[in-house]
N, C-alpha and C. Protein backbone atom coordinates (compact mmCIF):
# COMPACT_ATOMS: atom_id res chain seq x y z
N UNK A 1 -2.29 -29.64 42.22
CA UNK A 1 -1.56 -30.54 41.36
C UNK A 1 -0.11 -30.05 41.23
N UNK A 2 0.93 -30.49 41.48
CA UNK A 2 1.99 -30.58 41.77
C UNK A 2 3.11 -30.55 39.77
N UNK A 3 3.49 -30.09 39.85
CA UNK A 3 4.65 -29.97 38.48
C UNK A 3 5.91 -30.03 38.89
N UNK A 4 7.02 -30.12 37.65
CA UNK A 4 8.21 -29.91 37.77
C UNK A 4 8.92 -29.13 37.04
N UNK A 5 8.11 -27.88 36.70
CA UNK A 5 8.86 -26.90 35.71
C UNK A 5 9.24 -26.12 36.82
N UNK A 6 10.64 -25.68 36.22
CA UNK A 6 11.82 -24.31 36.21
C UNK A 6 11.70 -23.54 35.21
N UNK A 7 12.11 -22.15 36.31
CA UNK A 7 11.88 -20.91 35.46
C UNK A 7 13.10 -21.20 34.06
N UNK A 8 12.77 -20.67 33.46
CA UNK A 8 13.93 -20.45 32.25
C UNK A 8 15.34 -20.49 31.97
N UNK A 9 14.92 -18.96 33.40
CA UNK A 9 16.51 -18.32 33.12
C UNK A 9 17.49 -18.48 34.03
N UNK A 10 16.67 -18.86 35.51
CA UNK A 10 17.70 -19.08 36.72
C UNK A 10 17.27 -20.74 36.79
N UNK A 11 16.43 -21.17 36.57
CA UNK A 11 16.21 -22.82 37.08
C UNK A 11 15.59 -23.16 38.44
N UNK A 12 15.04 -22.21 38.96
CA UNK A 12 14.18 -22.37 40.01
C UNK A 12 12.96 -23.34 40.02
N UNK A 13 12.63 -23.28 40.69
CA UNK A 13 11.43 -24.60 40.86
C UNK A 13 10.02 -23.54 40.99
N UNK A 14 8.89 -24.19 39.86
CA UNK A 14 8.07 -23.31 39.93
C UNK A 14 6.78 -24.28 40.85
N UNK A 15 7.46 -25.14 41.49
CA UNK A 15 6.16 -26.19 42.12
C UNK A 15 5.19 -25.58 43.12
N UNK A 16 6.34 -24.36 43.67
CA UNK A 16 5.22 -23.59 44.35
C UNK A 16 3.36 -22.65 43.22
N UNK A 17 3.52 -22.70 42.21
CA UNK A 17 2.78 -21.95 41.65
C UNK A 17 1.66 -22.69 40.84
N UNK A 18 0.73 -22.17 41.12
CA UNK A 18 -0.17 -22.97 40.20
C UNK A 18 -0.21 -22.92 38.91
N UNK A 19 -0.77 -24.01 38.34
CA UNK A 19 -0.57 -23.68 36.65
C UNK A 19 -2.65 -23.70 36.23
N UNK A 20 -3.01 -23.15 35.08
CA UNK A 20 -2.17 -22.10 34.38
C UNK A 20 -1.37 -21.04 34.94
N UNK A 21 0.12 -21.03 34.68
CA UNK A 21 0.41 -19.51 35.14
C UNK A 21 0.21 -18.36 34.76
N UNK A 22 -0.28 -17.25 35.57
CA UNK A 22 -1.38 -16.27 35.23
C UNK A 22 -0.32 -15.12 34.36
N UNK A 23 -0.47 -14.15 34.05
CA UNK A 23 0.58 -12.98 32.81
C UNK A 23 1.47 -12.62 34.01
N UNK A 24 0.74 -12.34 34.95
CA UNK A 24 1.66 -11.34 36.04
C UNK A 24 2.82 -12.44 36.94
N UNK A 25 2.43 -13.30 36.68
CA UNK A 25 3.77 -14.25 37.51
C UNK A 25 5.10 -14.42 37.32
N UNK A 26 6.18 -14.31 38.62
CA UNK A 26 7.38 -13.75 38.19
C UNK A 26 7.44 -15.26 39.21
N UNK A 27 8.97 -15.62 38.66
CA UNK A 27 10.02 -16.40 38.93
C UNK A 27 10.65 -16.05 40.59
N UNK A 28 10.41 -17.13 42.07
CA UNK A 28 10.68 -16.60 42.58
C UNK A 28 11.97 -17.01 43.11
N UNK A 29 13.05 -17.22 42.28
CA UNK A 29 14.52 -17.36 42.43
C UNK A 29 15.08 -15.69 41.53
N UNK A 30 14.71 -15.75 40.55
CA UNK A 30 15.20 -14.49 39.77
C UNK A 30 13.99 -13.29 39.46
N UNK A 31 12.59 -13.26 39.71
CA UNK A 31 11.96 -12.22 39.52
C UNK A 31 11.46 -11.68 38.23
N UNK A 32 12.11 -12.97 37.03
CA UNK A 32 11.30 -12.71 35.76
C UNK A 32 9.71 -12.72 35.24
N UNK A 33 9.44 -12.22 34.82
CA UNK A 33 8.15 -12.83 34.58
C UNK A 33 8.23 -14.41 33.68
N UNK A 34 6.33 -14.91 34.01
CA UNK A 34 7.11 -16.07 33.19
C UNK A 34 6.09 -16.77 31.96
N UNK A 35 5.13 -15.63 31.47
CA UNK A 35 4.62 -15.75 30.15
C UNK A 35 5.39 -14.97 29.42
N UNK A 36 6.16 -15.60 28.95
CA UNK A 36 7.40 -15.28 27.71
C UNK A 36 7.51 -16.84 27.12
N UNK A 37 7.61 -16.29 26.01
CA UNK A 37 8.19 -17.43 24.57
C UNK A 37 9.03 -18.19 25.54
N UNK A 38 10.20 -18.03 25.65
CA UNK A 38 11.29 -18.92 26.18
C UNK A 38 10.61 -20.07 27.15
N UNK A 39 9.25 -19.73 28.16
CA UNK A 39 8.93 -20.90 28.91
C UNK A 39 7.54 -21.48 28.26
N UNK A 40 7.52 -21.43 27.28
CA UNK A 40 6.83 -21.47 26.34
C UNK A 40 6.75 -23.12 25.41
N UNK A 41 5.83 -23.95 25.37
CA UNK A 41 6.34 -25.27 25.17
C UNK A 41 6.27 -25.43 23.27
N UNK A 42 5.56 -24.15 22.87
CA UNK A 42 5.59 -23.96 21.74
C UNK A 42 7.24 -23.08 20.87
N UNK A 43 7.84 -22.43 21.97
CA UNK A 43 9.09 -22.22 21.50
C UNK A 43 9.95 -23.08 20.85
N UNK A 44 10.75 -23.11 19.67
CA UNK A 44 11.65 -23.49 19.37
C UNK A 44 12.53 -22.64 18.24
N UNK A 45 13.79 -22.75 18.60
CA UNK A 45 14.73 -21.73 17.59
C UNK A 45 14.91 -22.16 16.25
N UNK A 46 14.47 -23.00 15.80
CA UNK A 46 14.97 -23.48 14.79
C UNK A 46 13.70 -23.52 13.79
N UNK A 47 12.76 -23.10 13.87
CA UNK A 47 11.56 -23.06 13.06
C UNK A 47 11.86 -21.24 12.68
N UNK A 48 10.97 -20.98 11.54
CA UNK A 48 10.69 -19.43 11.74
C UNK A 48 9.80 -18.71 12.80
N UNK A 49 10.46 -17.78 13.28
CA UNK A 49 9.57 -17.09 13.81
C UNK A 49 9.71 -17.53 15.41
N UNK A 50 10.39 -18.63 15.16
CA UNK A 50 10.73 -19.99 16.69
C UNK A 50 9.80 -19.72 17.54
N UNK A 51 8.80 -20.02 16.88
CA UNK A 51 7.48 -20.54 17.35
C UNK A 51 6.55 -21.82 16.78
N UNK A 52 5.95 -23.31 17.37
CA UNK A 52 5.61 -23.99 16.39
C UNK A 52 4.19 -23.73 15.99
N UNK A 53 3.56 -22.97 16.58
CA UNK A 53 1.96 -22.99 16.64
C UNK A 53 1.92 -21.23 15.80
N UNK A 54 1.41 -21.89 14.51
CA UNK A 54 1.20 -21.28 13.10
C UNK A 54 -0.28 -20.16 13.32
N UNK A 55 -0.51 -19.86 14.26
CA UNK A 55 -1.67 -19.17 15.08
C UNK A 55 -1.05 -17.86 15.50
N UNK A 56 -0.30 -18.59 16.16
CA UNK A 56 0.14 -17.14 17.37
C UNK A 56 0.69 -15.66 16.61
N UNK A 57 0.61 -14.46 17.25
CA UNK A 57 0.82 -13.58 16.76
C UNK A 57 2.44 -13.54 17.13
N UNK A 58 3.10 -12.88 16.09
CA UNK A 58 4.63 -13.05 16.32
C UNK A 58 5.14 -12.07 17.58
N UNK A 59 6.20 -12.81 18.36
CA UNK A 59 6.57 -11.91 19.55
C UNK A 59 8.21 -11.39 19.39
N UNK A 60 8.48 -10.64 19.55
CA UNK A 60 9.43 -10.14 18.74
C UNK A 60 11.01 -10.57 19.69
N UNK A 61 10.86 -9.87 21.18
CA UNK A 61 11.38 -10.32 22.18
C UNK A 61 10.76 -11.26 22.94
N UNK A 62 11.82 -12.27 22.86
CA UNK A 62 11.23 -14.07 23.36
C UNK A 62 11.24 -14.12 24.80
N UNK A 63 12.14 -13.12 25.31
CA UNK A 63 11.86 -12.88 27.14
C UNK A 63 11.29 -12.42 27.75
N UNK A 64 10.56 -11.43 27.15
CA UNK A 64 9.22 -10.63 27.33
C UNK A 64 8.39 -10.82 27.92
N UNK A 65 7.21 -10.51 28.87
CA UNK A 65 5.78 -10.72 29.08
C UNK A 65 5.33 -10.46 27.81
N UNK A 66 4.65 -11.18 28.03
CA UNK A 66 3.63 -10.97 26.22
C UNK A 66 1.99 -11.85 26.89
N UNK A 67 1.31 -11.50 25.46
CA UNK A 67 -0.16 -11.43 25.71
C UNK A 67 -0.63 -13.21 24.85
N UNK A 68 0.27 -13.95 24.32
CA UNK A 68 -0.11 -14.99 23.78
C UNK A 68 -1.38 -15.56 24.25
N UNK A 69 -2.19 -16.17 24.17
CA UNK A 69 -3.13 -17.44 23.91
C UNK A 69 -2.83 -18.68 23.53
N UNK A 70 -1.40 -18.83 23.31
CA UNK A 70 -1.36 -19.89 23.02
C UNK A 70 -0.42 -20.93 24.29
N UNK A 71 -0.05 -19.89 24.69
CA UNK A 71 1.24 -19.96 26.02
C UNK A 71 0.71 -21.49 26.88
N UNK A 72 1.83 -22.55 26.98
CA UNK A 72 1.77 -23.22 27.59
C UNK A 72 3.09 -23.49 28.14
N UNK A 73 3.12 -23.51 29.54
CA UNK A 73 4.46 -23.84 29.93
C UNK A 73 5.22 -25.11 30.01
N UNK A 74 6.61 -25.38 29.68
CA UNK A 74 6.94 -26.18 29.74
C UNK A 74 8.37 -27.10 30.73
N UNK A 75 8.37 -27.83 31.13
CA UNK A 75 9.52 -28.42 31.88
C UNK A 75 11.09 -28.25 31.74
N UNK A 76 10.87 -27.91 30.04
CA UNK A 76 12.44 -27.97 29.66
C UNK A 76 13.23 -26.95 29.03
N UNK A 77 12.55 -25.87 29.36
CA UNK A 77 12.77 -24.43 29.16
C UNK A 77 14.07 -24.07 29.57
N UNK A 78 14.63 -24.92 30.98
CA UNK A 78 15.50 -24.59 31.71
C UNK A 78 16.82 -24.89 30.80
N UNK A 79 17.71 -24.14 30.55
CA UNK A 79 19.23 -24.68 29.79
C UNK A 79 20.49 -24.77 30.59
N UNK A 80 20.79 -25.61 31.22
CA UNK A 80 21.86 -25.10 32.34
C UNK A 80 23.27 -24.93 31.96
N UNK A 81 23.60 -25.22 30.65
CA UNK A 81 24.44 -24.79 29.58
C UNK A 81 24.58 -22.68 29.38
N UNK A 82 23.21 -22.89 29.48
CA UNK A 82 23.00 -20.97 29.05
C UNK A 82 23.06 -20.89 30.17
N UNK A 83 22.86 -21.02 31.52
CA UNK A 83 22.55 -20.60 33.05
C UNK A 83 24.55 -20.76 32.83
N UNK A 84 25.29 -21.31 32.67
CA UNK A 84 26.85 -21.64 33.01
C UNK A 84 28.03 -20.39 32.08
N UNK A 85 27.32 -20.16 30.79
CA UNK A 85 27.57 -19.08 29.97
C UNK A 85 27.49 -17.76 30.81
N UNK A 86 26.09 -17.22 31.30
CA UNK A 86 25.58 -16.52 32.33
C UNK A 86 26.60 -16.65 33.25
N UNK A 87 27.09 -17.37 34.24
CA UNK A 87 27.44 -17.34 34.99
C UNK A 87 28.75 -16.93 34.56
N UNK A 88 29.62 -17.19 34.03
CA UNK A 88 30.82 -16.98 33.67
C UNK A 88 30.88 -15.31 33.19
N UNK A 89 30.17 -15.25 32.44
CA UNK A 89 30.06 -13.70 31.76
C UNK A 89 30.02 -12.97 32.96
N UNK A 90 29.23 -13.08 33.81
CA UNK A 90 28.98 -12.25 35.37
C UNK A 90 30.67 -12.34 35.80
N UNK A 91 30.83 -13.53 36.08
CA UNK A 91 32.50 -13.72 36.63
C UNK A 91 32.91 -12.67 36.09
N UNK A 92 33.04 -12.24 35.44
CA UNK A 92 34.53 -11.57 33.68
C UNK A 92 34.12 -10.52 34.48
N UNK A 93 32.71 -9.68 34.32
CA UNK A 93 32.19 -8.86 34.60
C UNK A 93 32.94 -8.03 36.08
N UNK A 94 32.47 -8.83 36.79
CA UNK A 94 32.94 -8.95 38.22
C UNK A 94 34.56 -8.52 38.39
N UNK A 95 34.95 -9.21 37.97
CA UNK A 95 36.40 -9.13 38.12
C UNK A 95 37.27 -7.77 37.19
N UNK A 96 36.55 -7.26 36.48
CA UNK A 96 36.65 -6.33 35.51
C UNK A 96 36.96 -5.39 36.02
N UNK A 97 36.12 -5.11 36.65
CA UNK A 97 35.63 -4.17 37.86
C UNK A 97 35.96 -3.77 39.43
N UNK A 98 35.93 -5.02 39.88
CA UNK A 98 36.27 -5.08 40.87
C UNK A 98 38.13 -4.88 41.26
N UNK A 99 38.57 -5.09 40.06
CA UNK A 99 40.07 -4.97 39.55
C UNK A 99 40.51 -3.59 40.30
N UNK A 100 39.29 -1.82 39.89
CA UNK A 100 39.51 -1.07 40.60
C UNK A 100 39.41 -0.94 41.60
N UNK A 101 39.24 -1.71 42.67
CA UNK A 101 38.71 -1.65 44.15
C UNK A 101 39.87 -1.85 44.89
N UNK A 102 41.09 -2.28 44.39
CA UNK A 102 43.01 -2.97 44.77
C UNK A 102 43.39 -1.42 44.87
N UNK A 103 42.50 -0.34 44.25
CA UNK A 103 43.83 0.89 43.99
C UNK A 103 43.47 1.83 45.22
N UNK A 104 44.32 2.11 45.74
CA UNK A 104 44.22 2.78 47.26
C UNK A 104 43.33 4.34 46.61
N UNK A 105 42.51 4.63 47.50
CA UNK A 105 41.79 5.98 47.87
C UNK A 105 42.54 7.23 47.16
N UNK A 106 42.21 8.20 46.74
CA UNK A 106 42.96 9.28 46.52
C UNK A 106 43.31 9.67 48.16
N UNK A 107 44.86 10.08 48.20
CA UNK A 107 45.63 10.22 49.28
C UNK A 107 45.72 11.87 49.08
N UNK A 108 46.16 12.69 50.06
CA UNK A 108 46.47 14.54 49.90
C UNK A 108 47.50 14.42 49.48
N UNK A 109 48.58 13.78 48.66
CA UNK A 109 49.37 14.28 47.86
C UNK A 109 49.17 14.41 46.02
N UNK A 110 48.10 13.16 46.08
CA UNK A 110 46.85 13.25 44.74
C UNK A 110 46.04 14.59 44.38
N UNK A 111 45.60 15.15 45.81
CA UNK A 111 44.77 16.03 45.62
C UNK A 111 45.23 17.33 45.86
N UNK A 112 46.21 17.45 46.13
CA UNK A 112 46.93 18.78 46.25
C UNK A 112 47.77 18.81 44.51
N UNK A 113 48.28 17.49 44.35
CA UNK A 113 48.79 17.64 42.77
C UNK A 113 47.43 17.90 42.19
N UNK A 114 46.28 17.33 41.90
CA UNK A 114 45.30 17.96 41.30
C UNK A 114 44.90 19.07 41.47
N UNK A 115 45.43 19.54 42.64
CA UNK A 115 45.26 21.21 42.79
C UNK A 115 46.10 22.19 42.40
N UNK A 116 47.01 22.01 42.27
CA UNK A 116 47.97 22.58 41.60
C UNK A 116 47.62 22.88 40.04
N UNK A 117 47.26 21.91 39.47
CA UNK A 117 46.67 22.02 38.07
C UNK A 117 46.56 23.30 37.52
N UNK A 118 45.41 23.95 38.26
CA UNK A 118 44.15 24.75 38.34
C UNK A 118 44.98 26.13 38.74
N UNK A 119 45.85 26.42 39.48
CA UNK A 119 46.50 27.39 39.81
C UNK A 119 47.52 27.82 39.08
């Protein structure tokens, strides 16, 4: 039987996988697992506990593997709003960094002045 849920966090297509999906199943665009709250059709942020099913034992981290019973997955887990946030933050990240990669090698007039230091 065929579905149209995406993982959560990258938006991959989980049509390859059968449902129920079993604890150990990971996302195969990003490698998350994907019994966690967040793909979770009982998740929602805006209740306490942002969970709606008044049963479940509370999970503390919503990205987690966790042991629920109540876990059902759902279609609209995916946020491509939060996937665009994500993406941008990586950008910043990236470029942060990569900023040092423009500055030439230590050259032997670097390392002979650093040698000098010491003497």
């Amino acid at each position: 039987m065929t579905h149209n849920i995406a993982c959560y966090r990258c938006g991959a297509s989980l049509a390859e996988l059968s449902l129920p999906f079993s604890r150990q199943d990971e996302c195969p665009g990003c490698a998350n697992y994907l019994h966690v709250c967040m793909m979770c059709s009982d998740f929602d942020r805006h209740v306490p506990k942002q969970c709606r099913e008044d049963d479940a034992e509370e999970v503390i981290e919503k990205a987690r593997l966790n042991f629920c019973e109540w876990f059902v997955p759902t279609a609209t887990a995916f946020d491509p709003s939060r996937r665009a946030v994500e993406d941008q933050a990586n950008t910043a990240l990236s470029a942060l960094f990569d900023s040092g990669a423009e500055q030439p090698a230590n050259t032997d007039s670097q390392i002979s002045d650093a040698e000098k230091l010491f003497k």
